[in-house]
N, C-alpha and C. Protein backbone atom coordinates (compact mmCIF):
# COMPACT_ATOMS: atom_id res chain seq x y z
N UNK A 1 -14.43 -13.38 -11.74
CA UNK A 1 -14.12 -12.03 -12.13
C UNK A 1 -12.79 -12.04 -12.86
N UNK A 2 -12.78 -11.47 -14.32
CA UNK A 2 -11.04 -11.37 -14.66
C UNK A 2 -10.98 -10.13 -14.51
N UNK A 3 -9.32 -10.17 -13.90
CA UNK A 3 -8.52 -8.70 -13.88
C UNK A 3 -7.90 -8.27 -14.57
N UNK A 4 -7.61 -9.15 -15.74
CA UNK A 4 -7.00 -8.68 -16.99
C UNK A 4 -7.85 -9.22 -18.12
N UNK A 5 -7.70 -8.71 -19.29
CA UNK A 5 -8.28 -9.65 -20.34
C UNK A 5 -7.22 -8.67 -21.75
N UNK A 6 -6.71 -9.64 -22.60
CA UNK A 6 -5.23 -9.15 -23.49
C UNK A 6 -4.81 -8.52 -23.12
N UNK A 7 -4.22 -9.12 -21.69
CA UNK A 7 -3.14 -7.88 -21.68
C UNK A 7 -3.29 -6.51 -20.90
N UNK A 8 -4.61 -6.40 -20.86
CA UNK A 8 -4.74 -5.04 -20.12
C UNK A 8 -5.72 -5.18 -18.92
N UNK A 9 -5.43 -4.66 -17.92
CA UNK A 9 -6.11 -4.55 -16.80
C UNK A 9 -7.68 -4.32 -17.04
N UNK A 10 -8.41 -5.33 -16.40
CA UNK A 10 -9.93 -5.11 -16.19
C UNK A 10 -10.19 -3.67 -15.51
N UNK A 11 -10.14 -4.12 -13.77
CA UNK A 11 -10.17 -3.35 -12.90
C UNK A 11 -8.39 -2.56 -12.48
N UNK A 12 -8.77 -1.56 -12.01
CA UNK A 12 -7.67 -0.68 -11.47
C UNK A 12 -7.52 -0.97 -10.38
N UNK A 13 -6.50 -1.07 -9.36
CA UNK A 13 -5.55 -1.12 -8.07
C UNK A 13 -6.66 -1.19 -7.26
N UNK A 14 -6.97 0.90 -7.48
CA UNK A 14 -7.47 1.37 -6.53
C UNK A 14 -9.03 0.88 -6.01
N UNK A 15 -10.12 0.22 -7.55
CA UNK A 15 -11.20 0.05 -7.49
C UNK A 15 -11.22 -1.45 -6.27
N UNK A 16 -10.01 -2.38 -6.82
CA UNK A 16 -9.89 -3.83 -6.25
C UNK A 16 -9.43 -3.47 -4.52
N UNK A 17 -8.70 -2.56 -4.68
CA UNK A 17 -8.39 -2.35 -2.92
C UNK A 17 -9.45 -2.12 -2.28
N UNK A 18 -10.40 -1.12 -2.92
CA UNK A 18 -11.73 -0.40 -2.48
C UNK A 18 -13.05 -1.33 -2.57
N UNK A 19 -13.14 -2.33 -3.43
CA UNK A 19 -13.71 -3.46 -3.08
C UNK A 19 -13.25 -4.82 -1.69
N UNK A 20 -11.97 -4.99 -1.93
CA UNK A 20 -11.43 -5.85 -1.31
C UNK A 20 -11.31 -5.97 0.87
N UNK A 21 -11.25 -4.48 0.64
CA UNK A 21 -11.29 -3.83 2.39
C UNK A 21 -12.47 -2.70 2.19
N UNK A 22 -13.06 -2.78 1.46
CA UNK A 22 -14.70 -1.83 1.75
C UNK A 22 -13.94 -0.56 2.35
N UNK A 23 -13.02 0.20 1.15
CA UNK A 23 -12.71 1.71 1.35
C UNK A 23 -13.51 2.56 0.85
N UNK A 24 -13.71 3.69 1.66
CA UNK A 24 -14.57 4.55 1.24
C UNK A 24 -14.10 5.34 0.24
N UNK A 25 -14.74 5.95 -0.42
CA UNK A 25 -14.18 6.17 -1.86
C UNK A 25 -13.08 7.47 -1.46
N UNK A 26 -13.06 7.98 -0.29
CA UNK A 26 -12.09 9.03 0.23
C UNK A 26 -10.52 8.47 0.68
N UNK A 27 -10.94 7.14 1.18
CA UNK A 27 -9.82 6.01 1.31
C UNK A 27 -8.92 5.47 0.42
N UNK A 28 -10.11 5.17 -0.47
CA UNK A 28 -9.37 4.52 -2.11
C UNK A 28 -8.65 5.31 -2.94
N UNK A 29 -9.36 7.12 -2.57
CA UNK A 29 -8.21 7.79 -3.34
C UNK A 29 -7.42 8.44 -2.37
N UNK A 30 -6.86 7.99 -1.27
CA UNK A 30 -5.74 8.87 -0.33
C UNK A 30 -4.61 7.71 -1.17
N UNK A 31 -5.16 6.09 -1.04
CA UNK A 31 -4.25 4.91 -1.24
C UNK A 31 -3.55 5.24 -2.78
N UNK A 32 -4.21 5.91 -3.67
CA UNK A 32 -3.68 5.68 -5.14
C UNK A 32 -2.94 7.23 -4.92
N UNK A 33 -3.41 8.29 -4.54
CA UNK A 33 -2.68 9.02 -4.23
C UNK A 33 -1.25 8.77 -3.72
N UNK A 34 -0.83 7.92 -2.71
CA UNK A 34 0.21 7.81 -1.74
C UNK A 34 1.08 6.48 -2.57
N UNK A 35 0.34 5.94 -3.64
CA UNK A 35 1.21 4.92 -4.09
C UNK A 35 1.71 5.69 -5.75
N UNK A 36 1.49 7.39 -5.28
CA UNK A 36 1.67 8.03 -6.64
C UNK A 36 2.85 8.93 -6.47
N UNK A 37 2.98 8.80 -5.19
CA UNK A 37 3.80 9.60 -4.40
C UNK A 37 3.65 10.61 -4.03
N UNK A 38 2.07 11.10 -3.99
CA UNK A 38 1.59 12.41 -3.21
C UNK A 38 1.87 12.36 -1.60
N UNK A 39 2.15 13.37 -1.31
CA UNK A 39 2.15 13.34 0.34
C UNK A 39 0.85 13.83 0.89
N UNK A 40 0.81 13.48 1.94
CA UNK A 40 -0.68 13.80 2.80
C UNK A 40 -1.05 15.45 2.37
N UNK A 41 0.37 15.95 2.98
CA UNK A 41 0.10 17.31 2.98
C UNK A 41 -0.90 17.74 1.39
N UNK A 42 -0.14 17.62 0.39
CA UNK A 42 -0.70 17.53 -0.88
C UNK A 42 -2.18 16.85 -1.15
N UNK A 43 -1.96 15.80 -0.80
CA UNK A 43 -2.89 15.76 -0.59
C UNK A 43 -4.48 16.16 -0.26
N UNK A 44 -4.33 16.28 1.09
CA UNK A 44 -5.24 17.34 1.83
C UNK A 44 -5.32 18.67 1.11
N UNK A 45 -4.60 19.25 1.08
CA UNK A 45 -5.07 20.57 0.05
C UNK A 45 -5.78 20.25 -1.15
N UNK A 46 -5.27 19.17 -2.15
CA UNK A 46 -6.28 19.02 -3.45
C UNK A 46 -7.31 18.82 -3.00
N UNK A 47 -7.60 17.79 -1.91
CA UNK A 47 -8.73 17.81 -1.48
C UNK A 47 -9.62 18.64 -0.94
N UNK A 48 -8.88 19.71 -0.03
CA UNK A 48 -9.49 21.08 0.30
C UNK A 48 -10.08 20.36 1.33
N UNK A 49 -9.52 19.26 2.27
CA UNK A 49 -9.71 19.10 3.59
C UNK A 49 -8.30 19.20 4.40
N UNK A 50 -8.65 19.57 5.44
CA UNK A 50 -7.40 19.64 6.71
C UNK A 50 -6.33 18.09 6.83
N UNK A 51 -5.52 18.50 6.98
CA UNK A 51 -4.26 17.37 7.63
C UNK A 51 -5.15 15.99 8.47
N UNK A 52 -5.41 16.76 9.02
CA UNK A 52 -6.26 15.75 10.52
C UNK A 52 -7.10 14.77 10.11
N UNK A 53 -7.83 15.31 8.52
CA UNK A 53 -9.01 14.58 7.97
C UNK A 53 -8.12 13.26 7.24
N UNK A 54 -7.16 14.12 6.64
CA UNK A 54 -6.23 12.66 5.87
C UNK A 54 -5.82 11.83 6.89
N UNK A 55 -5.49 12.10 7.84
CA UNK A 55 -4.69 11.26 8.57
C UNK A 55 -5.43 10.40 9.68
N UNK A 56 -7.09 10.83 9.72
CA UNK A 56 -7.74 10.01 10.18
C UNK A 56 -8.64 9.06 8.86
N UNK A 57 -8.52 9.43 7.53
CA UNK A 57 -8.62 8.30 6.53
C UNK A 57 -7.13 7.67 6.88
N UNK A 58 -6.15 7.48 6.68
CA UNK A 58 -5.41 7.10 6.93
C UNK A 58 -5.29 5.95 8.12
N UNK A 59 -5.52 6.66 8.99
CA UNK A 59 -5.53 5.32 10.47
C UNK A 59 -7.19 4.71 10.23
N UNK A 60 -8.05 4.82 9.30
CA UNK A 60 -8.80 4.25 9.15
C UNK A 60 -8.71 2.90 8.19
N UNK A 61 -7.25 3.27 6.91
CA UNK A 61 -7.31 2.80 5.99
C UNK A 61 -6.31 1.04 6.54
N UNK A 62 -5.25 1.51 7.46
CA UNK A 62 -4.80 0.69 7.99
C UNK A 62 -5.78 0.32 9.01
N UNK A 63 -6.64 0.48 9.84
CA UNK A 63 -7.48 -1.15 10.29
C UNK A 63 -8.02 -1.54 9.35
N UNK A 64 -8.87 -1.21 7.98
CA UNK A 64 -9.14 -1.99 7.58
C UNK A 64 -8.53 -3.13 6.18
N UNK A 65 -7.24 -2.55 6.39
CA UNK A 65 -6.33 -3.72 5.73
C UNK A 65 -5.71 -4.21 6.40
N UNK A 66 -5.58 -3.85 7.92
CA UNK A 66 -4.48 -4.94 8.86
C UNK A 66 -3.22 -4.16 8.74
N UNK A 67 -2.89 -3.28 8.53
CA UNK A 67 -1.15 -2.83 8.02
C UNK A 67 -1.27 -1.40 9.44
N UNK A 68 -0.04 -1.06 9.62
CA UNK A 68 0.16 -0.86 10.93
C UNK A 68 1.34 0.79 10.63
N UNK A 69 1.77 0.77 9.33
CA UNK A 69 2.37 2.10 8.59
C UNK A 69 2.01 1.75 7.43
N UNK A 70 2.57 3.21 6.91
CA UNK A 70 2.34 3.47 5.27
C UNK A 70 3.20 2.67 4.62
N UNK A 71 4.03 2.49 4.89
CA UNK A 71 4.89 1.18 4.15
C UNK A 71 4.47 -0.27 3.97
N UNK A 72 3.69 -0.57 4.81
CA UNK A 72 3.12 -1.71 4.74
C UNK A 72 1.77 -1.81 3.99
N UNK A 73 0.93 -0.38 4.14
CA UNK A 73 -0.06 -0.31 3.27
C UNK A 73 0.77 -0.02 1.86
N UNK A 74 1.46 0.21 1.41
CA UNK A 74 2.38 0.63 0.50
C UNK A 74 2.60 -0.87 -0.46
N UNK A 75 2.97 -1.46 0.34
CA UNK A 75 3.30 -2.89 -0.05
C UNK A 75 2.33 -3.63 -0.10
N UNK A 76 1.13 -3.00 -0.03
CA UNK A 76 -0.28 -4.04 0.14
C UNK A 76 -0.69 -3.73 -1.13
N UNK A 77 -0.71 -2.23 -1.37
CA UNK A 77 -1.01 -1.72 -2.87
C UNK A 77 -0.52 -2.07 -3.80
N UNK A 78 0.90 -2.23 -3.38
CA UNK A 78 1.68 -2.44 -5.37
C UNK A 78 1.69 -3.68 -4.98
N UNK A 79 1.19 -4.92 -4.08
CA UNK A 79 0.91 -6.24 -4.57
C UNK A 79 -0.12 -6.54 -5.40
N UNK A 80 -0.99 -5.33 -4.90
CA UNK A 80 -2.58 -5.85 -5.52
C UNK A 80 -2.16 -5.36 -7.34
N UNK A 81 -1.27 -4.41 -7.19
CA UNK A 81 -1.14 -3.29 -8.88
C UNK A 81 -0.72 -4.58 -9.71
N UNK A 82 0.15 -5.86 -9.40
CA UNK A 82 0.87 -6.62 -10.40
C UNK A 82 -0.08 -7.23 -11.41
């Protein structure tokens, strides 16, 4: 699979995270959201779901990358972005 080809990105962050840990596509966009600097709160409203719903994608998104806070999922994302 290439991830770049001249120069420019094949795939995006969010598609390779969402392949890589099998995020649900509600997962994949809380992660590009939060590495955009949206907050949950914000979040959840664009989405027009409750707090509770993000934040159980959220503790969903860390088991299935292994990361234990948002900082660490944070740092999982902009490794995969380089």
């Amino acid at each position: 699979m290439f991830l770049a080809r001249e120069g420019k990105i094949a795939l995006d962050p969010q598609a390779i995270m969402a392949a890589l840990y099998r995020l649900t596509p509600g997962e994949a966009a809380l992660v590009k959201a939060l590495t955009n600097g949206t907050t949950m709160e914000a979040f959840a409203e664009a989405r027009q779901v409750s707090l509770a719903t993000v934040k159980t994608q959220l503790q969903s998104t860390f088991a299935k990358t292994n990361t234990r806070r948002q900082s660490d999922l944070m740092r999982l994302a902009y490794s995969i972005a380089r």
